[in-house]
Protein backbone atom coordinates (compact mmCIF):
# COMPACT_ATOMS: atom_id res chain seq x y z
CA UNK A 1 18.86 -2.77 14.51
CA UNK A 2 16.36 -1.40 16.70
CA UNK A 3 14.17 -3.32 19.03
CA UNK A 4 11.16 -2.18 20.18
CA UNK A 5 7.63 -4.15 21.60
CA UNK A 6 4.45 -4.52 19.36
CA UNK A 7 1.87 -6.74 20.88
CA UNK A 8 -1.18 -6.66 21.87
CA UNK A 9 -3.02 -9.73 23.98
CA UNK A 10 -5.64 -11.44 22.18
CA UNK A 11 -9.07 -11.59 24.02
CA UNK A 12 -12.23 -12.70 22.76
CA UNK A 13 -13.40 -11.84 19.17
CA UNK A 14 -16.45 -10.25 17.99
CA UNK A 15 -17.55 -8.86 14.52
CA UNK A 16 -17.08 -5.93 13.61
CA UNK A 17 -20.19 -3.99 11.55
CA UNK A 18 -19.91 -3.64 7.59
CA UNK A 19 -18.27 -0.43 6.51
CA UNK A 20 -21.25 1.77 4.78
CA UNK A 21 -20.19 3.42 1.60
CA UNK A 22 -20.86 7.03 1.50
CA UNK A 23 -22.23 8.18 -2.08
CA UNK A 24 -20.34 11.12 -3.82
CA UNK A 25 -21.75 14.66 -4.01
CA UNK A 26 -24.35 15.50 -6.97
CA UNK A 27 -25.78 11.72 -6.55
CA UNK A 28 -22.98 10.41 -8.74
CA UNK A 29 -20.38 7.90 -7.21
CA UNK A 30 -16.64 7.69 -8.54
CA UNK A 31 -15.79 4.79 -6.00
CA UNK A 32 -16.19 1.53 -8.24
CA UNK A 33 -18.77 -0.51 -6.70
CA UNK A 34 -18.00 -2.77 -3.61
CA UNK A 35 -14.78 -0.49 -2.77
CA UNK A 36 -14.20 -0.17 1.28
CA UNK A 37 -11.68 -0.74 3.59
CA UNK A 38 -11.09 -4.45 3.74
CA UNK A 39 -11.80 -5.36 7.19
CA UNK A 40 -10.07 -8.95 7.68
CA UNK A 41 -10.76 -11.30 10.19
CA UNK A 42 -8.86 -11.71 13.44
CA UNK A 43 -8.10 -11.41 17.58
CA UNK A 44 -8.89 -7.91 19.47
CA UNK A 45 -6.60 -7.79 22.16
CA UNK A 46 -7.84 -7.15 26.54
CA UNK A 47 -6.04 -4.07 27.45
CA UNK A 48 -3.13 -5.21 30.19
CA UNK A 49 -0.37 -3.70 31.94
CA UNK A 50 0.80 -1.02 29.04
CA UNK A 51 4.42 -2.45 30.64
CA UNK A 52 5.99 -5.38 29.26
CA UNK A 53 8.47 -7.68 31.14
CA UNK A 54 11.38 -5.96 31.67
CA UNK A 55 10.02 -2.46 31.48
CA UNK A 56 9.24 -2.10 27.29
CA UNK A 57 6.19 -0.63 26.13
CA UNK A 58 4.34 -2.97 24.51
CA UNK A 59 0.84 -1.65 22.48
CA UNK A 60 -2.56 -2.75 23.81
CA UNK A 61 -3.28 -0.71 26.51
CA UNK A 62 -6.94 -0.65 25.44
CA UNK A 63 -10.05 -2.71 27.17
CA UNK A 64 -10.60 -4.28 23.90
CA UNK A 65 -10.25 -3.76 19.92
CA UNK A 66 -13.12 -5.11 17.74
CA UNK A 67 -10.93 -6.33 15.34
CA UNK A 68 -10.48 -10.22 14.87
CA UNK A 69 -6.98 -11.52 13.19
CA UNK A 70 -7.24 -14.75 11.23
CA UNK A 71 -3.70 -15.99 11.82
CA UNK A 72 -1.73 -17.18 9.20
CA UNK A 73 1.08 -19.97 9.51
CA UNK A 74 4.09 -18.20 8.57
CA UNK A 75 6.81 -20.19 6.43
CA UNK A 76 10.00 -20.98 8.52
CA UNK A 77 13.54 -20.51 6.46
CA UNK A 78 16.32 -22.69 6.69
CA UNK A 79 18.54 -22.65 9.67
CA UNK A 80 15.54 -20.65 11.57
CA UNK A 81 13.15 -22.93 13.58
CA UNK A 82 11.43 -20.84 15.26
CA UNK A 83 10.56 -18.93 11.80
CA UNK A 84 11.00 -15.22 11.13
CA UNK A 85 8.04 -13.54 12.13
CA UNK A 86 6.47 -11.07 9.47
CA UNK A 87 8.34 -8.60 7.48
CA UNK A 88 6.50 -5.12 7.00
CA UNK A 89 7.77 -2.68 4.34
CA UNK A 90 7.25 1.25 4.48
CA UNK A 91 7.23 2.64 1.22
CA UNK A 92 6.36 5.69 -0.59
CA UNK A 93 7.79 9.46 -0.94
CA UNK A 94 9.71 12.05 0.88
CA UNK A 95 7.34 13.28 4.01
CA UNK A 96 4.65 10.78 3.18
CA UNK A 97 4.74 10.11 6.71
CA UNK A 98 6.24 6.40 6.60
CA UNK A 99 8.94 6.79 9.75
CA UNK A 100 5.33 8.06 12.07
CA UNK A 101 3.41 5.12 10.58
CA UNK A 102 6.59 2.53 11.54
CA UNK A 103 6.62 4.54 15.59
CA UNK A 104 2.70 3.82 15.72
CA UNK A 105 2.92 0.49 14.52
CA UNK A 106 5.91 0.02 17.30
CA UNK A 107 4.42 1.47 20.00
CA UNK A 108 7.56 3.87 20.49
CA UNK A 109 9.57 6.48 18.58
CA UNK A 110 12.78 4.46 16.71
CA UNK A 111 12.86 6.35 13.61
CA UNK A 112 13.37 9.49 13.17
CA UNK A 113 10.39 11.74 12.25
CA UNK A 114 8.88 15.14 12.10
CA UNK A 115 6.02 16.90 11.07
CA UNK A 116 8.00 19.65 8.68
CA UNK A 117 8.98 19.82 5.54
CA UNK A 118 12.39 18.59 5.32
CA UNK A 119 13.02 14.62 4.49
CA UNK A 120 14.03 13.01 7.81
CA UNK A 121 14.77 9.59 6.60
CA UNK A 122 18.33 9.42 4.86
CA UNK A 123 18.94 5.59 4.47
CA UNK A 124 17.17 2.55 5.21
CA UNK A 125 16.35 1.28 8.91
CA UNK A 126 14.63 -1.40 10.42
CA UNK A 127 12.73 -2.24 13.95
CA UNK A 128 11.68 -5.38 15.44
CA UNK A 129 8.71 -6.09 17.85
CA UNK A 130 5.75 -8.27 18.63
CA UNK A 131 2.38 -8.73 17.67
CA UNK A 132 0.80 -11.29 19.98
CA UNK A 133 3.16 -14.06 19.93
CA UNK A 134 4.18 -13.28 16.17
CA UNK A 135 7.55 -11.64 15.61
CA UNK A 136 7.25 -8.09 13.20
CA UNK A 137 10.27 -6.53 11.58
CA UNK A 138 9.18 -2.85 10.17
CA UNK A 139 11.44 -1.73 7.05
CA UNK A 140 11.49 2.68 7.11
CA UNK A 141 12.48 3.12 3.20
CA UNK A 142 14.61 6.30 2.40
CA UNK A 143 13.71 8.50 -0.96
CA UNK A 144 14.27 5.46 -3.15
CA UNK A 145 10.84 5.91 -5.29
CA UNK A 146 12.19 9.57 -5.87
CA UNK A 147 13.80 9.69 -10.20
CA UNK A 148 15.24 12.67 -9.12
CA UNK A 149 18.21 11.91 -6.43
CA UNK A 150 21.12 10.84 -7.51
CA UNK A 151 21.26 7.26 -9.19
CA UNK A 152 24.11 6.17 -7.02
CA UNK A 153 22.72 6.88 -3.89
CA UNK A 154 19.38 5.13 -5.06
CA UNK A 155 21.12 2.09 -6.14
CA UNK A 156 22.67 1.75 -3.01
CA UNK A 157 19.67 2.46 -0.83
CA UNK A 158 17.74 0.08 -2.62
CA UNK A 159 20.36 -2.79 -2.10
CA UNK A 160 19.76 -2.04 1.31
CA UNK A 161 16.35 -2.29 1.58
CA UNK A 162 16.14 -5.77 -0.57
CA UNK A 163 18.75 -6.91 2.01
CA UNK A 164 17.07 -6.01 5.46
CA UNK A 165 13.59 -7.21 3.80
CA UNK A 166 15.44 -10.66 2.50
CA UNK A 167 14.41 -12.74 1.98
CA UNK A 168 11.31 -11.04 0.91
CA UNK A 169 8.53 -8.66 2.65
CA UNK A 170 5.05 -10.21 3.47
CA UNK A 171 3.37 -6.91 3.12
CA UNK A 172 4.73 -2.88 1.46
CA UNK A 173 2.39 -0.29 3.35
CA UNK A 174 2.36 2.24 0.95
CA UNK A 175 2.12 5.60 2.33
CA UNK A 176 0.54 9.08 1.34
CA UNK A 177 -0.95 11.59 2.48
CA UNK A 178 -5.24 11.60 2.76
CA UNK A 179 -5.95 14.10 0.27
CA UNK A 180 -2.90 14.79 -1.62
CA UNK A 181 -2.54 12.22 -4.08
CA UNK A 182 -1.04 14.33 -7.18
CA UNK A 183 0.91 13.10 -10.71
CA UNK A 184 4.04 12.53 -8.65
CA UNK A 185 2.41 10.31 -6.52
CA UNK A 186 1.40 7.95 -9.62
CA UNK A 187 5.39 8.31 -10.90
CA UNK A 188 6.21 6.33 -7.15
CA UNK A 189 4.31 4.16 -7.46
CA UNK A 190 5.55 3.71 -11.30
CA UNK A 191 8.49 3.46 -9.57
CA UNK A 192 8.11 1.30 -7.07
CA UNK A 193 7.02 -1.32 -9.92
CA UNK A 194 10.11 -0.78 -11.30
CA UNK A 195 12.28 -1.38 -8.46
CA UNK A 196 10.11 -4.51 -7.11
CA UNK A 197 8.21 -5.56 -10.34
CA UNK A 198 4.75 -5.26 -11.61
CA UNK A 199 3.01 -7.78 -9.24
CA UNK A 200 4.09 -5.98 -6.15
CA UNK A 201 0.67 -4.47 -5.76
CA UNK A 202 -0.75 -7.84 -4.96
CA UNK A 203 1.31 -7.40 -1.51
CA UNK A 204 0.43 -3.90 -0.96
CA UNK A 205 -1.76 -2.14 1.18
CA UNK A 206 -2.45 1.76 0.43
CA UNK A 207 -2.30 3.43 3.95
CA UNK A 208 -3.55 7.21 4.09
CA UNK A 209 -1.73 8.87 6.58
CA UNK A 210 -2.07 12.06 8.34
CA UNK A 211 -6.15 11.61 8.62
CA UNK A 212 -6.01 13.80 11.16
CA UNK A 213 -4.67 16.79 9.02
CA UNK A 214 -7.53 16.19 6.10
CA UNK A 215 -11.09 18.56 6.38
CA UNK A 216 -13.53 17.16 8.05
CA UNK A 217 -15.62 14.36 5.78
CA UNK A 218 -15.73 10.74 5.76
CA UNK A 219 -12.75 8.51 4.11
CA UNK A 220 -15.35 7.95 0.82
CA UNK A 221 -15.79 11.42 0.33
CA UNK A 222 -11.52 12.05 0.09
CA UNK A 223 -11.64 9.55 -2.10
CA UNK A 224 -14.43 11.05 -4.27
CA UNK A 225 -12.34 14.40 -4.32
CA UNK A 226 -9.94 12.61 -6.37
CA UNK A 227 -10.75 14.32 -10.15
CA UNK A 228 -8.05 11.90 -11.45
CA UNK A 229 -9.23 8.84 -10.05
CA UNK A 230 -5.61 7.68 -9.85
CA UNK A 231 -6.12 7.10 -6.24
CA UNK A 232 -8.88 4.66 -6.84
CA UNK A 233 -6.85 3.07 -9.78
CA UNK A 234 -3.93 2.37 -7.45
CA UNK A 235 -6.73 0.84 -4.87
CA UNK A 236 -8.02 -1.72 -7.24
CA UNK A 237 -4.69 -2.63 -8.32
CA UNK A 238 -4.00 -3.27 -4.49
CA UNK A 239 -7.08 -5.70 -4.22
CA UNK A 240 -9.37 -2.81 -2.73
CA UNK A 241 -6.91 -2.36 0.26
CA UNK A 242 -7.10 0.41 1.90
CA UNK A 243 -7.76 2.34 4.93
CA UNK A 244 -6.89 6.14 6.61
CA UNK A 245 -4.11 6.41 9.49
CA UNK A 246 -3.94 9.34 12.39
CA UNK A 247 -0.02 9.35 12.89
CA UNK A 248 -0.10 10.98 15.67
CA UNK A 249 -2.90 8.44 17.54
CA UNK A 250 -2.45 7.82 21.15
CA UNK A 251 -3.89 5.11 23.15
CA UNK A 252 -7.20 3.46 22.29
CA UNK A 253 -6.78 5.03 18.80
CA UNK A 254 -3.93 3.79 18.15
CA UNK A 255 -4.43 0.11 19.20
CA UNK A 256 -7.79 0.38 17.08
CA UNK A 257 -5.92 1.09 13.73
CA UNK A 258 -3.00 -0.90 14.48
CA UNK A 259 -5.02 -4.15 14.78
CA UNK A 260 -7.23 -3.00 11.37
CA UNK A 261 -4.02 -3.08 9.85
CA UNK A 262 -2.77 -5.72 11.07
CA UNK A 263 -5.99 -7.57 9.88
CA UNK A 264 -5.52 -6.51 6.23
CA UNK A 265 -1.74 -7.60 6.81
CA UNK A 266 -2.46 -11.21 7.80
CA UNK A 267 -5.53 -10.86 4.62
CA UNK A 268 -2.93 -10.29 2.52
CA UNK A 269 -0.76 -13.38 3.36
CA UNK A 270 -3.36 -15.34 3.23
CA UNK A 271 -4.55 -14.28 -0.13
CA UNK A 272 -0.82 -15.14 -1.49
CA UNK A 273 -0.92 -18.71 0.24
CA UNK A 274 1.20 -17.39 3.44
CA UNK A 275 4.40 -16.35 1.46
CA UNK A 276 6.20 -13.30 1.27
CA UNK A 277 6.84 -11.15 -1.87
CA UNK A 278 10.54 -11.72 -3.57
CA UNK A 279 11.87 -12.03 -7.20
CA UNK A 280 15.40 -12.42 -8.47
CA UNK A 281 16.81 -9.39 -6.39
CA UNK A 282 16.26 -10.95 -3.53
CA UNK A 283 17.90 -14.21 -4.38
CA UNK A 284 21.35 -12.26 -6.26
CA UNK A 285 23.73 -13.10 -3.42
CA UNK A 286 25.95 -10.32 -3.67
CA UNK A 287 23.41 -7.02 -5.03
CA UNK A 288 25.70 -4.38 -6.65
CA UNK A 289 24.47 -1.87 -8.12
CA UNK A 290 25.11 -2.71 -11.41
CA UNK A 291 22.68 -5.72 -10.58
CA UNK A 292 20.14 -3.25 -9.18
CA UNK A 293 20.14 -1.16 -12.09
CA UNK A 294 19.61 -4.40 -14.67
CA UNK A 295 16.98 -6.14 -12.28
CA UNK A 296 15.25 -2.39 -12.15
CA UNK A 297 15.53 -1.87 -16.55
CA UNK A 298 13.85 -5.93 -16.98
CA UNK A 299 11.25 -4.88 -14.39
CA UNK A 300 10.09 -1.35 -16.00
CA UNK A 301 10.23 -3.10 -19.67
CA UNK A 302 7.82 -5.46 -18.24
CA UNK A 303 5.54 -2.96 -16.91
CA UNK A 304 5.66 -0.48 -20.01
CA UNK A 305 4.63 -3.73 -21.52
CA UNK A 306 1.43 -4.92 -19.38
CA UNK A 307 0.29 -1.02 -19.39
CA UNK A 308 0.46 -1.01 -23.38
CA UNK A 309 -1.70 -4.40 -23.09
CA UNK A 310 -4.32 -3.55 -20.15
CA UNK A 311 -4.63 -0.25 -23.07
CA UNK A 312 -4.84 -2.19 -26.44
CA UNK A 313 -8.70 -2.64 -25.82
CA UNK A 314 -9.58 0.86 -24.97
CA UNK A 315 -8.08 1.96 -28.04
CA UNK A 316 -9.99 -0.61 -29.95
CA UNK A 317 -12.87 0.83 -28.58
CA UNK A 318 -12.12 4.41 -29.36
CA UNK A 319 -11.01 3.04 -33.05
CA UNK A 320 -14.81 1.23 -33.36
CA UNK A 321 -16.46 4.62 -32.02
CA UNK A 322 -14.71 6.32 -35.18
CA UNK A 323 -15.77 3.71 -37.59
CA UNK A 324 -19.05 3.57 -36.40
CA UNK A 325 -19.39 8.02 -36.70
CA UNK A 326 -18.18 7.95 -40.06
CA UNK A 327 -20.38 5.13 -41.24
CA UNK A 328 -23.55 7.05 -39.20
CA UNK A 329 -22.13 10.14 -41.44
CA UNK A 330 -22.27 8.44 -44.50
CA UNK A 331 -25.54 6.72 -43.60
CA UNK A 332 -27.28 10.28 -43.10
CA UNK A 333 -26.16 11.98 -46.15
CA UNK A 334 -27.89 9.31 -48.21
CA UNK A 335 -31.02 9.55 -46.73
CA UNK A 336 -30.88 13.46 -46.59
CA UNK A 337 -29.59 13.81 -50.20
CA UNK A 338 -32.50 14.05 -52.87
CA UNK A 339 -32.76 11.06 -55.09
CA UNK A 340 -32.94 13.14 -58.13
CA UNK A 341 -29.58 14.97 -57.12
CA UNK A 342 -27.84 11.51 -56.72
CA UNK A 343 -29.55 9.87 -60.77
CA UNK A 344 -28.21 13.38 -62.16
């Protein structure tokens, strides 16, 4: 385990201005209505002494971040009285940039990382640090929402993930990259349903890294660029969270989107009553992979399922449109057809 010092000091809060949506080009917007980065509530930290006690790094070197943080009581386990702080999981696919996100959120490099092409990340890892008084564990996921690698290896990794996230993560920061959102992107996060069941959106936050890599634009115009609109799908399905990362952000950048973040983090434990995200995995005492592998079959049955439900009514709707044309057919033809053709 690697430890490593994430706080910043709280100071006094102010409010920070309403994110303006940015129509699409050709006067036509493909961002459903309302859709912005969710801003939360919570503490901007007084830049100090970039130096913690005994010579760590600690994040908040800053004069002040404009970002309040509502805190939310987090639940103590058993055997742990001074509780276990929040648990942040990295997800999403090879060279998504998830090991840079963890470094920025830590203040320091402890994963490995690199800008190229080749995967970096070859087994499951976690950090610890701070935020304000509030303990953070970071989870950097290997390949495990890849179909391709081999299942043993997957089975294994994922056993290890469920078991340094156990008893459950508080928040999965799902990362891609800002403008590249393609059909194997929607597969992961297929994937990642399948691995921690269909509701794990509701404790997900989409995080778009490598912003500083993207053309210029604002945030709402990448996400008007998407012709699929599977980006925005996956937004709404995470509650409308959202917002763009720079992983290589230094100084006041960085402490700026680390306490957004951090906001949306706390919004989403307080949206799901201050408890983390778990299911039966996480309570199997002993996860082999042949548990893995029957937890993982139960969960993708149940989302084939849902996704054949949320699409019952459109094709209810596509079946009335036919009805309706061929009765609007029918309709036409016997007020077009003479009379006297139709008595002969």
């Amino acid at each position: 385990m690697v430890s490593a010092t994430l706080q910043l000091s709280a100071g006094t809060p102010k409010k920070e201005p309403e994110p303006q949506d940015k129509p699409c080009p050709h006067g036509q917007s493909k961002t459903p209505s309302g859709l912005a980065p969710s801003a939360g509530r919570g503490a901007p930290g007084e830049g100090k002494d970039s130096t913690a006690a005994g010579g760590k790094p600690r994040l908040g070197a800053a004069p002040s971040v404009a970002v309040a943080i509502q805190r939310v009581p987090i639940p103590v386990l058993p055997g742990d009285s001074e509780g276990s702080g929040l648990r942040l999981l990295l997800v999403g696919r090879s060279r998504a940039g998830k090991s840079s996100t963890g470094n920025i959120l830590l203040g320091e490099r402890v994963f490995r990382s690199n800008f190229g092409t080749q995967m970096v990340t070859s087994s499951c890892s976690q950090a610890q640090g701070r935020w304000g008084d509030e303990d953070v564990t970071v989870i950097d996921t290997a390949d495990i929402l890849n179909p391709r690698i081999a299942i043993g290896q997957a089975y294994k990794e994922i056993s290890r993930c469920v078991r340094l996230s156990s008893p459950g993560p508080h928040a999965l920061l799902l990362v891609t990259k800002l403008g590249q959102f393609f059909e194997e992107d929607t597969k992961a996060v297929q994937r990642l349903q399948d691995i921690f069941g269909v509701h794990v959106l509701r404790h997900t936050i989409v995080l778009l890294a490598h912003a500083e890599e993207a053309a210029e634009g604002s945030l709402q115009e990448h996400l008007c660029s998407d012709s699929s609109n599977a980006l925005l799908n996956l937004i709404l399905q995470c509650g409308r969270r959202y917002c763009s990362f720079h992983t290589r952000a230094v100084g006041a950048q960085r402490d700026q989107q680390v306490a957004k973040l951090m906001a949306m983090v706390y919004q989403v434990v307080r949206e799901n009553g201050g408890k983390w995200y778990g299911n039966a995995m996480f309570l199997e005492p002993s996860l082999t992979q042949e548990k893995v592998e029957y937890h993982m079959g139960r969960h993708k049955a149940e989302r084939k399922m849902m996704e054949r439900s949320s699409a019952l009514p459109c094709r209810m709707l596509v079946g009335f449109k036919v009805v309706f044309f061929v009765l609007a057919l029918v309709f036409l033809n016997f007020l077009l057809v003479p009379k006297s053709r139709i008595l002969w």
